[in-house]
Protein backbone atom coordinates (compact mmCIF):
# COMPACT_ATOMS: atom_id res chain seq x y z
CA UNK A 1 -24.20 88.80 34.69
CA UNK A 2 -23.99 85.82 33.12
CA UNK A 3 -21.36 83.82 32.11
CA UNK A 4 -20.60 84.10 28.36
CA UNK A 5 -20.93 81.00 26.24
CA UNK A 6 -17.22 80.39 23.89
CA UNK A 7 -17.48 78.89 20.76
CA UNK A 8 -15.45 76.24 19.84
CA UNK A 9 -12.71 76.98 17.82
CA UNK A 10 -12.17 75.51 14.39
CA UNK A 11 -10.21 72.69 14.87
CA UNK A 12 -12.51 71.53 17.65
CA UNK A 13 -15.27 71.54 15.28
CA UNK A 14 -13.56 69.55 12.79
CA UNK A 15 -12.88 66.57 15.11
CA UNK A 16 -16.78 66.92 16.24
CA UNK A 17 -18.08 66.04 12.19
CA UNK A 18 -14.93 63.47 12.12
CA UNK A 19 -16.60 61.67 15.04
CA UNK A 20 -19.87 62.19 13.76
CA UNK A 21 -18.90 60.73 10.22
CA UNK A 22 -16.60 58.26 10.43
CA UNK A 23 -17.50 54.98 11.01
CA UNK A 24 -17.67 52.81 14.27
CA UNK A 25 -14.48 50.62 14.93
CA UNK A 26 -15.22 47.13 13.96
CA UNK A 27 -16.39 45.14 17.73
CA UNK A 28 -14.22 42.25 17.88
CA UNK A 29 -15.81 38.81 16.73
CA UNK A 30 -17.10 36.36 19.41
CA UNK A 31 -14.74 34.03 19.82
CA UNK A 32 -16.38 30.22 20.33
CA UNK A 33 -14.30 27.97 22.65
CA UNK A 34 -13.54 25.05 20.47
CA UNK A 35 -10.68 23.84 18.81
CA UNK A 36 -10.66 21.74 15.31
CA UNK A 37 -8.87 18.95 15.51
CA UNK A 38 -7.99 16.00 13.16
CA UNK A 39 -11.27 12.93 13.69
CA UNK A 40 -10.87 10.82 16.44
CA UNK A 41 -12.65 7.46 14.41
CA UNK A 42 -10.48 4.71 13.97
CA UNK A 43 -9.68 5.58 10.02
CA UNK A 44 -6.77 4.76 7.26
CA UNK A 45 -6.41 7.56 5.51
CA UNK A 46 -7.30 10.12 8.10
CA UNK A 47 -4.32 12.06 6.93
CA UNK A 48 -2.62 11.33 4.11
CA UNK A 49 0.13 13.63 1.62
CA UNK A 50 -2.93 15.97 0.22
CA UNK A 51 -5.41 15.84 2.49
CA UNK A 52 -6.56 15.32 6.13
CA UNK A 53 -10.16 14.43 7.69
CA UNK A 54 -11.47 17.00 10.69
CA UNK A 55 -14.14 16.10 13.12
CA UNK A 56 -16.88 18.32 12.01
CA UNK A 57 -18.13 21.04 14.64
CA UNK A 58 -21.69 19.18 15.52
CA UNK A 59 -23.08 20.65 18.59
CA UNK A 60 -20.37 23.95 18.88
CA UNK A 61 -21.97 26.15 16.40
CA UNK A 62 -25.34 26.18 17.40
CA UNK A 63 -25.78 28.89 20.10
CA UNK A 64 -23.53 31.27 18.39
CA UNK A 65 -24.67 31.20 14.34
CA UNK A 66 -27.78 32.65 13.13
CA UNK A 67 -29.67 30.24 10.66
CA UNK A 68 -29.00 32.39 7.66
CA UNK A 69 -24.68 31.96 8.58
CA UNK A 70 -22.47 30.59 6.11
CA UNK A 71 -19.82 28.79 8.52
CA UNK A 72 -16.42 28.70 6.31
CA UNK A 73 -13.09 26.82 6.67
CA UNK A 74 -9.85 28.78 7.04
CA UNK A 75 -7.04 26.99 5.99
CA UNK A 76 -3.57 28.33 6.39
CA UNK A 77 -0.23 27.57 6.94
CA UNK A 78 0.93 27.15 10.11
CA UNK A 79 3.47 30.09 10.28
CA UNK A 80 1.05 32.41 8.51
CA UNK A 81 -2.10 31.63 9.82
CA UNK A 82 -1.12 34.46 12.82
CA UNK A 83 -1.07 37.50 9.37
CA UNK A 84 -4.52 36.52 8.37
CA UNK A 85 -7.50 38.96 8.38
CA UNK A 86 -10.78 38.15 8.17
CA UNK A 87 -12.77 39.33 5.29
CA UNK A 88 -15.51 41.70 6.09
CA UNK A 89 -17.30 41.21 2.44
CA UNK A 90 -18.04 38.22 0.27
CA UNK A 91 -15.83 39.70 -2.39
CA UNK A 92 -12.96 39.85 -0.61
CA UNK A 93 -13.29 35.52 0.78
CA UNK A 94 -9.58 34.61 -0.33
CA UNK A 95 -9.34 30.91 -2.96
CA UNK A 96 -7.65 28.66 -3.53
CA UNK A 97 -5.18 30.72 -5.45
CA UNK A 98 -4.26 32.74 -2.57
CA UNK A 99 -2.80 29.94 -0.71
CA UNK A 100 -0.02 29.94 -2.95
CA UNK A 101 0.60 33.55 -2.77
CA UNK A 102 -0.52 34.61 1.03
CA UNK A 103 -0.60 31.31 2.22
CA UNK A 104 -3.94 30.80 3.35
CA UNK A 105 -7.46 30.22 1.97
CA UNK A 106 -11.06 29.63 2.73
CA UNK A 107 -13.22 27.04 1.30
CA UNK A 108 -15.61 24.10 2.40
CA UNK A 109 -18.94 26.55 3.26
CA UNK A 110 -21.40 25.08 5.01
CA UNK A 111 -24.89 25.69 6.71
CA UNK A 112 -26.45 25.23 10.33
CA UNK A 113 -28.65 22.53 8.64
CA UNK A 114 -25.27 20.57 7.36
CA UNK A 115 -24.28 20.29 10.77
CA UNK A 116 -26.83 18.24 12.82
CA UNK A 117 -26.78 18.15 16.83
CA UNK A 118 -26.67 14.75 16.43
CA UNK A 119 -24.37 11.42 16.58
CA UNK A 120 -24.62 8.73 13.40
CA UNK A 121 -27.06 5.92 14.14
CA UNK A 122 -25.79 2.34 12.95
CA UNK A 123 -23.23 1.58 10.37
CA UNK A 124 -25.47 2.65 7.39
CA UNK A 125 -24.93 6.84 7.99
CA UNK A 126 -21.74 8.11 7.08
CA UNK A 127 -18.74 8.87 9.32
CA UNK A 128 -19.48 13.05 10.15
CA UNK A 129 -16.10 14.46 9.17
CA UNK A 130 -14.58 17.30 6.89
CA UNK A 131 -12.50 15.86 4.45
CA UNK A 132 -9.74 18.91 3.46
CA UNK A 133 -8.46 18.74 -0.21
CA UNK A 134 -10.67 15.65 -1.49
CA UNK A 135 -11.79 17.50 -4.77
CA UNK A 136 -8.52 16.91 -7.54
CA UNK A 137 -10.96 18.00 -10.21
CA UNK A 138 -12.51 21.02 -9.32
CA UNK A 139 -9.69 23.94 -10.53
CA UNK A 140 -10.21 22.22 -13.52
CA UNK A 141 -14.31 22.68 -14.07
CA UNK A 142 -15.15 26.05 -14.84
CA UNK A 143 -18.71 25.44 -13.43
CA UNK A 144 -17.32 24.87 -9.81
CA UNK A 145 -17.60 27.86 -7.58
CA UNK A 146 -14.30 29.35 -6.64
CA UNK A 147 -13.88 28.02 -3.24
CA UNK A 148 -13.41 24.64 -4.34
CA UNK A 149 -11.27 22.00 -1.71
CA UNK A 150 -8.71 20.96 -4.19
CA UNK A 151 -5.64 18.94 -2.97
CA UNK A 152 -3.32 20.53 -0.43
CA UNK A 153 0.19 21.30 -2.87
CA UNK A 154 2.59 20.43 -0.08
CA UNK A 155 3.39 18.57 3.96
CA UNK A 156 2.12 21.83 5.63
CA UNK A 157 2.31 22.29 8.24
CA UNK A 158 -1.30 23.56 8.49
CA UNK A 159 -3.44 25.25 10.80
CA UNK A 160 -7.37 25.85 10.38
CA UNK A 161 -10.33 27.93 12.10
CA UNK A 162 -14.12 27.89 11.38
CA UNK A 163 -15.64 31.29 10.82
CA UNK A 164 -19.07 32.12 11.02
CA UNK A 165 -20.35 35.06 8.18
CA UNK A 166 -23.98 36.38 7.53
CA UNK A 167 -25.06 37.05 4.18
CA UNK A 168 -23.32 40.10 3.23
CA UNK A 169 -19.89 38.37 4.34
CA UNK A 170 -19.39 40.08 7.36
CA UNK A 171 -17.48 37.74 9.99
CA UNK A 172 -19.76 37.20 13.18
CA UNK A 173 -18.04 34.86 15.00
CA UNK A 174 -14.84 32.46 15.45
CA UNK A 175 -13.16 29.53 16.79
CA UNK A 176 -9.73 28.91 17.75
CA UNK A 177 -6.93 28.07 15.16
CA UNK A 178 -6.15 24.44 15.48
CA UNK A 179 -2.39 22.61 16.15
CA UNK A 180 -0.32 22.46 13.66
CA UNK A 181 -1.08 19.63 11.09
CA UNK A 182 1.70 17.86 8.85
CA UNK A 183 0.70 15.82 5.90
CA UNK A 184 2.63 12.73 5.16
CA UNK A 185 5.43 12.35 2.94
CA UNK A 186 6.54 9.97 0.67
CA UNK A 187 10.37 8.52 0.56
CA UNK A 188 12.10 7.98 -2.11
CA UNK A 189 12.73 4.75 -3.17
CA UNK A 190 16.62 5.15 -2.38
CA UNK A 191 15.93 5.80 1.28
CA UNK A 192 13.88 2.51 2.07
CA UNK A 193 16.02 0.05 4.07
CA UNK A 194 15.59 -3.01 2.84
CA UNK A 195 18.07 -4.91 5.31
CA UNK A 196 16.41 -7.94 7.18
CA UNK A 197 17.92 -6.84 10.56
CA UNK A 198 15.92 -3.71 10.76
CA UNK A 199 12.84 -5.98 10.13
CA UNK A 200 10.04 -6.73 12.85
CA UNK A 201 9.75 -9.59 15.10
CA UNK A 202 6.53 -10.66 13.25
CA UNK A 203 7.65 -9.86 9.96
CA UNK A 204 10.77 -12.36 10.90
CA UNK A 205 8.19 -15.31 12.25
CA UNK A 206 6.25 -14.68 8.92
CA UNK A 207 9.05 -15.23 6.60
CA UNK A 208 10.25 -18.48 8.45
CA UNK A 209 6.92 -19.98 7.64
CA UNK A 210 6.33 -19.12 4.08
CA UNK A 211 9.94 -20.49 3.68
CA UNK A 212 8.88 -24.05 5.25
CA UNK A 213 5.97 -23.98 3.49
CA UNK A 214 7.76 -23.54 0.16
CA UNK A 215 10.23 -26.07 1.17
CA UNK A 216 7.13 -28.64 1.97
CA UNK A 217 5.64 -27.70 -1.23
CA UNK A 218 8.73 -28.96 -3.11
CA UNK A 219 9.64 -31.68 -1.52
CA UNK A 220 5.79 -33.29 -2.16
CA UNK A 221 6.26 -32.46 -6.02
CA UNK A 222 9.68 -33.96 -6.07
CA UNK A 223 7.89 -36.94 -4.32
CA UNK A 224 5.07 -37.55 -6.64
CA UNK A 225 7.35 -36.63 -9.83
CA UNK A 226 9.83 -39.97 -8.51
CA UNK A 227 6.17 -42.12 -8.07
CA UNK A 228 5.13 -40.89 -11.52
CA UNK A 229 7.71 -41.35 -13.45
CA UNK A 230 9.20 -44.84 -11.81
CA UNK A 231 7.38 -47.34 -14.43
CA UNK A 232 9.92 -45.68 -16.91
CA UNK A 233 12.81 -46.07 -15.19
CA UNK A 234 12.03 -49.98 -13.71
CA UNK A 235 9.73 -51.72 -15.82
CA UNK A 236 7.06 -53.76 -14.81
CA UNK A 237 7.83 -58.08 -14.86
CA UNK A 238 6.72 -59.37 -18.10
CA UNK A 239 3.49 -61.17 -18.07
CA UNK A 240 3.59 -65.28 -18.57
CA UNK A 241 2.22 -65.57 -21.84
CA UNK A 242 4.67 -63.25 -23.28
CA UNK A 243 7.48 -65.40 -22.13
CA UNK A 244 10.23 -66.86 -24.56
CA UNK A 245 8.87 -70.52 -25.25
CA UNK A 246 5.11 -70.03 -24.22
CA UNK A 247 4.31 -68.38 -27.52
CA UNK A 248 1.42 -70.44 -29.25
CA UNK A 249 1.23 -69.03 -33.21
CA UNK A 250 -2.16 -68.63 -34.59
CA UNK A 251 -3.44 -71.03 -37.38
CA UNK A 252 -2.60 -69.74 -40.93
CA UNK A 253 -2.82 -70.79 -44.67
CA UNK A 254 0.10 -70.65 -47.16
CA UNK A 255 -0.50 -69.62 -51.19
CA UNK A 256 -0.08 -72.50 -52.19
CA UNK A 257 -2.45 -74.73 -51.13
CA UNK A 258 -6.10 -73.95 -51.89
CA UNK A 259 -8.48 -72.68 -49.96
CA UNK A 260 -10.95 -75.60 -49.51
CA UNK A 261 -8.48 -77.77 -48.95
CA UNK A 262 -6.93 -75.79 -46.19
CA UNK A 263 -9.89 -76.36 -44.89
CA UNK A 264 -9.57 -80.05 -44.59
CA UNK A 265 -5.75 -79.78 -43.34
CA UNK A 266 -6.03 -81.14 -39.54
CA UNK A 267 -4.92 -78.22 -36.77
CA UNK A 268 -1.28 -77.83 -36.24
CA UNK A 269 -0.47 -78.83 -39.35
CA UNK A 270 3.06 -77.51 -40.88
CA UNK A 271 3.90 -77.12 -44.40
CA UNK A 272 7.23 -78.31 -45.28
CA UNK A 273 7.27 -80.76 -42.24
CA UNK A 274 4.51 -82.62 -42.13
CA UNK A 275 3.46 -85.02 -45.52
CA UNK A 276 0.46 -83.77 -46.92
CA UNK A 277 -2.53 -86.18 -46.38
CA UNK A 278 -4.02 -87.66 -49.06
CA UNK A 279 -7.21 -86.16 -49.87
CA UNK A 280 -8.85 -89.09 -51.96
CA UNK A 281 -11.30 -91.47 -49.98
């Protein structure tokens, strides 16, 4: 005799089409070993109060993304970046917006192609870097996509990730969330110490000399101003023909003697003093 077959009971069979239906968990995404991390080129400006400049991932993506992979930026704050999920569709890729609200966002999307295995040759190829928040004008446009990289609205601190999603939106990979990155601040003019003690060596040395200079500078136009302006004060000696007794008048005829016989009047002559020579032959 055999051995009788049982059939499973009800709620057996329910759990059976439950496994059958329901959906596969979600395999956890690959995560790449690399870190971002602010650019290590020699910049001003590499981090400033709304943005900051990451290295971009050249090299680190390649083995892991598929050419058809968006890779996105995650941007979150630094003591929320550990509550965000990862969207599994392109509708649900959090803005801009939701930074405010959730505290995190995605934006900067890039391809494989964007990202060349390769190092800048000469000075005329830009520096490779991700500048985060460099667009003030793009909440504003209405013909900018949604994930715009406007500037960041406060110091942070921030933390970001790169995420790698295929054209649906499903996330296929991951990197590590980066350290913690603080934005600068601005003081208020009140604050700024202005006393000279608290000044540096070279900012003392500095100081000196533009002060001697000054004092050079002044002294030479107080200089020349005395040479200038000396003939006014001592006049020059008084040249020998201008001299009191050395004056020699010019010849000159008075009304009342006529013309042609002025003529005849011999040089040095002096009406008044001198008889008048007699004019007939």
């Amino acid at each position: 005799m055999g051995l009788s077959q049982r059939q499973p009971g009800p709620l057996l069979s329910l759990l059976l089409m439950g496994a059958l239906v329901w959906p596969p968990p979600c395999m956890s995404l690959e995560l790449i070993p690399y870190t971002p991390q602010i650019t290590a080129w020699d910049l001003e400006g590499k981090v400033t109060a709304t943005t900051f400049s990451l290295e971009q991932p050249r090299c680190v993506l390649d083995g892991h993304a598929a050419v058809a992979n968006t890779i996105w930026l995650v941007v979150a704050f630094s003591n929320a970046s550990r509550d965000f999920r990862n969207p599994q569709t392109l509708a649900e890729i959090p803005a801009f917006p939701r930074l405010l609200t959730d505290g995190h966002y995605m934006t900067l999307p890039l391809s494989l192609d964007q990202l060349p295995c390769e190092d800048p040759v000469g000075g005329g190829r830009g520096i490779p870097l991700l500048r985060v928040g460099n667009d003030p004008g793009c909440l504003a446009d209405l013909r900018e996509p949604p994930f715009c990289n406007t500037p960041l609205p406060s110091p942070g601190p921030y933390r970001v990730k790169f995420l790698l999603m295929d054209a649906s939106g499903s996330p296929q990979a991951e990197t590590r969330w980066s350290d913690p990155i603080t934005l600068h601040q601005g003081k208020a003019p009140g604050s700024i110490d202005t006393w000279p003690g608290r000044r540096s060596g070279d900012m003392i040395v500095i100081a000196s000399i533009l002060s001697s200079l000054a004092g050079l500078l002044l002294l030479a136009f107080l200089a020349a101003s005395t040479v200038r302006f000396s003939s006014l004060w001592w006049p020059e000696e008084v040249p020998e023909q201008l001299r009191i007794g050395s004056f020699k008048g010019k010849r000159y005829m008075t009304h009342h003697i006529p013309p042609t016989e002025a003529a005849t009047l011999p040089v040095g002559y002096e009406p008044g003093l001198d008889p008048l020579p007699s004019l007939s032959p």
